[in-house]
C-alpha atoms as a PDB file:
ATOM      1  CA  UNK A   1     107.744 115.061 136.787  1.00  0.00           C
ATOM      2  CA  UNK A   2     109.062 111.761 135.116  1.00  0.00           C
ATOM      3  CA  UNK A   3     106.942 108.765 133.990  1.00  0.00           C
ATOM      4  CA  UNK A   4     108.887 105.398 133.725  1.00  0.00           C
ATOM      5  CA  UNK A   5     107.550 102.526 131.597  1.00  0.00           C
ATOM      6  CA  UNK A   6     108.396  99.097 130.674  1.00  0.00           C
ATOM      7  CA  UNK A   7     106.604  96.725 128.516  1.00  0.00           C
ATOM      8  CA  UNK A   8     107.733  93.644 126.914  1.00  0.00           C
ATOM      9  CA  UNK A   9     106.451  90.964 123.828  1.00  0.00           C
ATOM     10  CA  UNK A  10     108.052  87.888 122.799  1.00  0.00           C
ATOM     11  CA  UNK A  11     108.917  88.497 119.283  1.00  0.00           C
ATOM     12  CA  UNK A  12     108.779  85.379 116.922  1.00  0.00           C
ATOM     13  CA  UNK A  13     112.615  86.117 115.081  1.00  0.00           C
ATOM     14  CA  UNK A  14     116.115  84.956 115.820  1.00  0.00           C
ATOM     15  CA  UNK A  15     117.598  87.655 118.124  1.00  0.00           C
ATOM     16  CA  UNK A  16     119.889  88.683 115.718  1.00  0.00           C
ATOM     17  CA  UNK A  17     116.930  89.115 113.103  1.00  0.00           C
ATOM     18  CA  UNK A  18     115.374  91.112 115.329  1.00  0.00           C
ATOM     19  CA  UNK A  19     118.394  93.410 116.696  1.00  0.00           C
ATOM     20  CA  UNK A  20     119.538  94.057 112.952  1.00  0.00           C
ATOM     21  CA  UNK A  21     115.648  95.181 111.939  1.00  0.00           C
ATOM     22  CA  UNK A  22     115.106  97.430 114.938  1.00  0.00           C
ATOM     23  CA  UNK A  23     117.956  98.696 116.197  1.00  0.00           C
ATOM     24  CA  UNK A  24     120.736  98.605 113.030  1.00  0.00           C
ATOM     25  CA  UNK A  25     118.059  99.656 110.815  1.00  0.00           C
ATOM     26  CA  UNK A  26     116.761 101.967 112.887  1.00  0.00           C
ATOM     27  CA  UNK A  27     117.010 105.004 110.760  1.00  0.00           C
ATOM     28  CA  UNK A  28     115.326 103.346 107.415  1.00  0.00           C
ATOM     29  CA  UNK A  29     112.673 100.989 109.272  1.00  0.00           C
ATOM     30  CA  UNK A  30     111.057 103.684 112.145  1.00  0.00           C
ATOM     31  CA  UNK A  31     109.127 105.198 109.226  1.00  0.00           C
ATOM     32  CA  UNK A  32     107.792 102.061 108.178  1.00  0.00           C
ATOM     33  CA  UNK A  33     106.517 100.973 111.490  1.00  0.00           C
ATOM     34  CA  UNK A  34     104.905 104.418 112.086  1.00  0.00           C
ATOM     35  CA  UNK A  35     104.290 106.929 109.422  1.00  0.00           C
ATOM     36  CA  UNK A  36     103.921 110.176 111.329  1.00  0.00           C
ATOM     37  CA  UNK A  37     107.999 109.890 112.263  1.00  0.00           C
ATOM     38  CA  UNK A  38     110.781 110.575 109.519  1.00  0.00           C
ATOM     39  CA  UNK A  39     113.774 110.660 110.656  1.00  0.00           C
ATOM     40  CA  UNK A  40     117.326 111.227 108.717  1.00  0.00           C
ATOM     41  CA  UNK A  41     120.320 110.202 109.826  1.00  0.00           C
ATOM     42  CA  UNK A  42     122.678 113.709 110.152  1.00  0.00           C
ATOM     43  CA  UNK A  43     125.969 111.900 111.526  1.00  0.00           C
ATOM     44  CA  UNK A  44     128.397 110.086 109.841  1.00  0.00           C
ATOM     45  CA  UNK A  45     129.243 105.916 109.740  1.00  0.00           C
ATOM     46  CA  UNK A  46     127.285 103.483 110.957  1.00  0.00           C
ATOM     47  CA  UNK A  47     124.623 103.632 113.810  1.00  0.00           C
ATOM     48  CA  UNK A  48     126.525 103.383 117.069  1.00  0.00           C
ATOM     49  CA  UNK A  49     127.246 105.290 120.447  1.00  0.00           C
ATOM     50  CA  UNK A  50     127.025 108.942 119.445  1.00  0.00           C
ATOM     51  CA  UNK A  51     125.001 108.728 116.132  1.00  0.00           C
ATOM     52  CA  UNK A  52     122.591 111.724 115.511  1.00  0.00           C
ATOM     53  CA  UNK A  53     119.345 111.682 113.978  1.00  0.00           C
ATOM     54  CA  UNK A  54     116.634 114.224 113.210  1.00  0.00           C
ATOM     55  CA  UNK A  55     113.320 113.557 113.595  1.00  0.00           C
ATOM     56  CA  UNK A  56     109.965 115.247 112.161  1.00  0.00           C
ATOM     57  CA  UNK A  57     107.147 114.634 113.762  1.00  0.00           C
ATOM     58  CA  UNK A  58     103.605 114.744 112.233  1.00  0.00           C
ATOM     59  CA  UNK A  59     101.155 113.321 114.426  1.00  0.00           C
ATOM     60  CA  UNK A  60      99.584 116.194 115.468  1.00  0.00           C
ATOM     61  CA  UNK A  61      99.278 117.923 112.134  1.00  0.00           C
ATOM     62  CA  UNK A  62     101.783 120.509 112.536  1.00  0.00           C
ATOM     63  CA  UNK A  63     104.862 119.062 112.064  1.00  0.00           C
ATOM     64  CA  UNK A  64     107.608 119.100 115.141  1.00  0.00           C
ATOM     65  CA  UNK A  65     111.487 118.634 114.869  1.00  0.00           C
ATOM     66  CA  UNK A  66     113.248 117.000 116.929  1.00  0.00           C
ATOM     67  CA  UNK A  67     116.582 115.271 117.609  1.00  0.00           C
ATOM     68  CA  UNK A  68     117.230 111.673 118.666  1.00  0.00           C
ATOM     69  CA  UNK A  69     120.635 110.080 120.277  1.00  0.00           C
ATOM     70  CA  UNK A  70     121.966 106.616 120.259  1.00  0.00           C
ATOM     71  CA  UNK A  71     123.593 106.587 123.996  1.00  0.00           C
ATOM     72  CA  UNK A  72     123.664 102.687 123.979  1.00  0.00           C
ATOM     73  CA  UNK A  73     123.966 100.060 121.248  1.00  0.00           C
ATOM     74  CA  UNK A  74     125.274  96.615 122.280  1.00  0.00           C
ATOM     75  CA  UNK A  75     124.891  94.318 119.839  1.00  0.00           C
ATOM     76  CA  UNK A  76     122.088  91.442 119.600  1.00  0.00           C
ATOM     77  CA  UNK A  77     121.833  92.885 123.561  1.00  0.00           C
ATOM     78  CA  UNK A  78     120.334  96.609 124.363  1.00  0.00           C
ATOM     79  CA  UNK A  79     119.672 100.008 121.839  1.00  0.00           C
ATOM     80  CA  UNK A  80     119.143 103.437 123.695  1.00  0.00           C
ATOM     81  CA  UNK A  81     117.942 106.410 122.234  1.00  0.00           C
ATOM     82  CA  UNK A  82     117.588 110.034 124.174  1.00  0.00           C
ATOM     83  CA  UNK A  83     115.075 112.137 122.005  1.00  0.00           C
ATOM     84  CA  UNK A  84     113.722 115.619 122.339  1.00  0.00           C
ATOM     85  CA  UNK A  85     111.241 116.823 119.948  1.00  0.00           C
ATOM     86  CA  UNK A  86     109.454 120.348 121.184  1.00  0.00           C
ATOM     87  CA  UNK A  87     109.531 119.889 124.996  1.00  0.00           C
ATOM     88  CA  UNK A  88     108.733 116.670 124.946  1.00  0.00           C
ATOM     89  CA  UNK A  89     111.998 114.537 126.066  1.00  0.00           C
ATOM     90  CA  UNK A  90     112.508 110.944 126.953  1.00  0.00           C
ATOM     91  CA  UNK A  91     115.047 108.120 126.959  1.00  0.00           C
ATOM     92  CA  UNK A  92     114.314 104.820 125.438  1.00  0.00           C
ATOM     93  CA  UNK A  93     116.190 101.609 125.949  1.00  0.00           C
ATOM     94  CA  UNK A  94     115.140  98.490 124.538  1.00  0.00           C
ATOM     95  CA  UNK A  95     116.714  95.187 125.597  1.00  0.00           C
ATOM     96  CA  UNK A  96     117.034  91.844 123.224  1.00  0.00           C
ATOM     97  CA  UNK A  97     116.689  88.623 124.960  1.00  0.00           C
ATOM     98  CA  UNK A  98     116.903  85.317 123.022  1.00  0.00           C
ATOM     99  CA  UNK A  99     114.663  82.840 124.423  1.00  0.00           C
ATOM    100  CA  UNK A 100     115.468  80.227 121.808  1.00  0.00           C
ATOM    101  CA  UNK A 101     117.061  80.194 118.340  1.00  0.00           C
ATOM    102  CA  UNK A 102     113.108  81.357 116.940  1.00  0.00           C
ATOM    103  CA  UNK A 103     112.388  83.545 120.033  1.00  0.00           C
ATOM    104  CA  UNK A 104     113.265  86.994 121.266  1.00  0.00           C
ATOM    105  CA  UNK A 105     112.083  88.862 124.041  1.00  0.00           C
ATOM    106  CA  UNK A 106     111.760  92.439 123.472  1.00  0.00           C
ATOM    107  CA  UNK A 107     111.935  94.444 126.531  1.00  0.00           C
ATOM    108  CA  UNK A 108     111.029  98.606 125.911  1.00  0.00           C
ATOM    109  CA  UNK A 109     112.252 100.420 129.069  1.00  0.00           C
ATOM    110  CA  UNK A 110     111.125 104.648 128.427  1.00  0.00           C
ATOM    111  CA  UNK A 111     111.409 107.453 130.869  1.00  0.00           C
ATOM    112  CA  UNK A 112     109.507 110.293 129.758  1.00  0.00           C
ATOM    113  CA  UNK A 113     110.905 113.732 131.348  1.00  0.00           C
ATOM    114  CA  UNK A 114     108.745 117.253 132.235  1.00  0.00           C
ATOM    115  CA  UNK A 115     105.276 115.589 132.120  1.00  0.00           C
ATOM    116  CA  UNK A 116     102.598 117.674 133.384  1.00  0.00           C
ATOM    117  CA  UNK A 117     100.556 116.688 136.056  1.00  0.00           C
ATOM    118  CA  UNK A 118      97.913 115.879 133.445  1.00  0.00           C
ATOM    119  CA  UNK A 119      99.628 112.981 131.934  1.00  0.00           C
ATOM    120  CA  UNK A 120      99.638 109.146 133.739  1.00  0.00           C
ATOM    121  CA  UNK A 121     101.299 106.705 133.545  1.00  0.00           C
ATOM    122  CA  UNK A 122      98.487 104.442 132.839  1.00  0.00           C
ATOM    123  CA  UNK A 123      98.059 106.432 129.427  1.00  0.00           C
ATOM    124  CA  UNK A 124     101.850 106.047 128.480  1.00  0.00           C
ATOM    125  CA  UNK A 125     101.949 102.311 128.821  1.00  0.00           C
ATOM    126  CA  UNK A 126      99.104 101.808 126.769  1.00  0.00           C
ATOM    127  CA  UNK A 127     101.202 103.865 124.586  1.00  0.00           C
ATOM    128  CA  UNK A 128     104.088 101.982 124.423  1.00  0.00           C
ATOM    129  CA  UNK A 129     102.477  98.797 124.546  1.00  0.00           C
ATOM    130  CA  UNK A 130     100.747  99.889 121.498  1.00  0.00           C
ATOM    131  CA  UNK A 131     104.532 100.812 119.769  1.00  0.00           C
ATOM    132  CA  UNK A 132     105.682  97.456 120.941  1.00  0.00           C
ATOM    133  CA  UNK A 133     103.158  95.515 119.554  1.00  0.00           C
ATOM    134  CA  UNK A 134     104.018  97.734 116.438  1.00  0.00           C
ATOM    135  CA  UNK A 135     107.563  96.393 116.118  1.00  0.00           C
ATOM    136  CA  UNK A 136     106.801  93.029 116.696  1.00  0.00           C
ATOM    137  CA  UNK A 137     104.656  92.702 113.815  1.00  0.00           C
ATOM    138  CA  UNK A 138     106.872  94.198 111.972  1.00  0.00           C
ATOM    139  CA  UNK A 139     109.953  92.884 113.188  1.00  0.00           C
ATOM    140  CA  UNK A 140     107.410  89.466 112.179  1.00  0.00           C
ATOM    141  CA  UNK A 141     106.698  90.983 108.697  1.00  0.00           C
ATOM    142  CA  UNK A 142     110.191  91.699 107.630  1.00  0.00           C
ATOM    143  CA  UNK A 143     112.338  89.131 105.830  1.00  0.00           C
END
């Protein structure tokens, strides 16, 4: 069983500000907009199409590895991730949208995979709309 889920917040940075902090700086920032996740960057160059990243996660104590995937990155435009972390899997994609020169809409699009028949989807859009309101203040925060 999948669960799709889409949330959105308008995001009070230049599009490029906020592409650059999210997205570009993916790798560095994700730890500073939630603790439990470190992740370290295990390809080489840039982060593109292709780059690998490994993830520890310690939310639940215990800490779980996992592996993360940039499968699209268009500039100031769309960053998707595939991640895997125990048997939990699911592909991200979040869109940038420039409403104005000051204004970005931020668009998170996330289909979780193998979800047991215990988990909504009511409880994993509060979820994300709790991580997007996450990297909008800090997308806010950062200079």
């Amino acid at each position: 069983m999948s669960i799709n889920v889409e949330v959105t917040a308008t995001v009070n940075r230049r599009v490029a500000d906020a592409f650059r902090i999210f997205a570009t700086n993916h790798v560095q920032n994700h730890p500073r907009w939630d603790s439990d996740i470190s992740l370290e960057q295990i390809s080489d160059g840039p982060v593109g199409p292709g780059t690998k990243i490994k993830r520890i996660n310690t939310r639940s104590g215990s800490p779980i590895e996992g592996t993360m995937e940039v499968v699209e990155y268009e500039f100031n435009k769309k960053f998707g991730m595939y991640t895997k972390e125990g048997s939990t899997e699911f592909r991200g994609l979040t869109l940038f949208e420039e409403i104005d020169s000051d204004h970005t809409i931020l668009t998170h699009k996330i289909e979780f995979f193998g979800m047991d028949e215990v988990t909504d989807e009511k409880s994993m859009t509060a979820l994300v709309q709790g991580a997007i309101q996450n990297h909008k203040g800090f997308i806010e925060s950062e200079t």
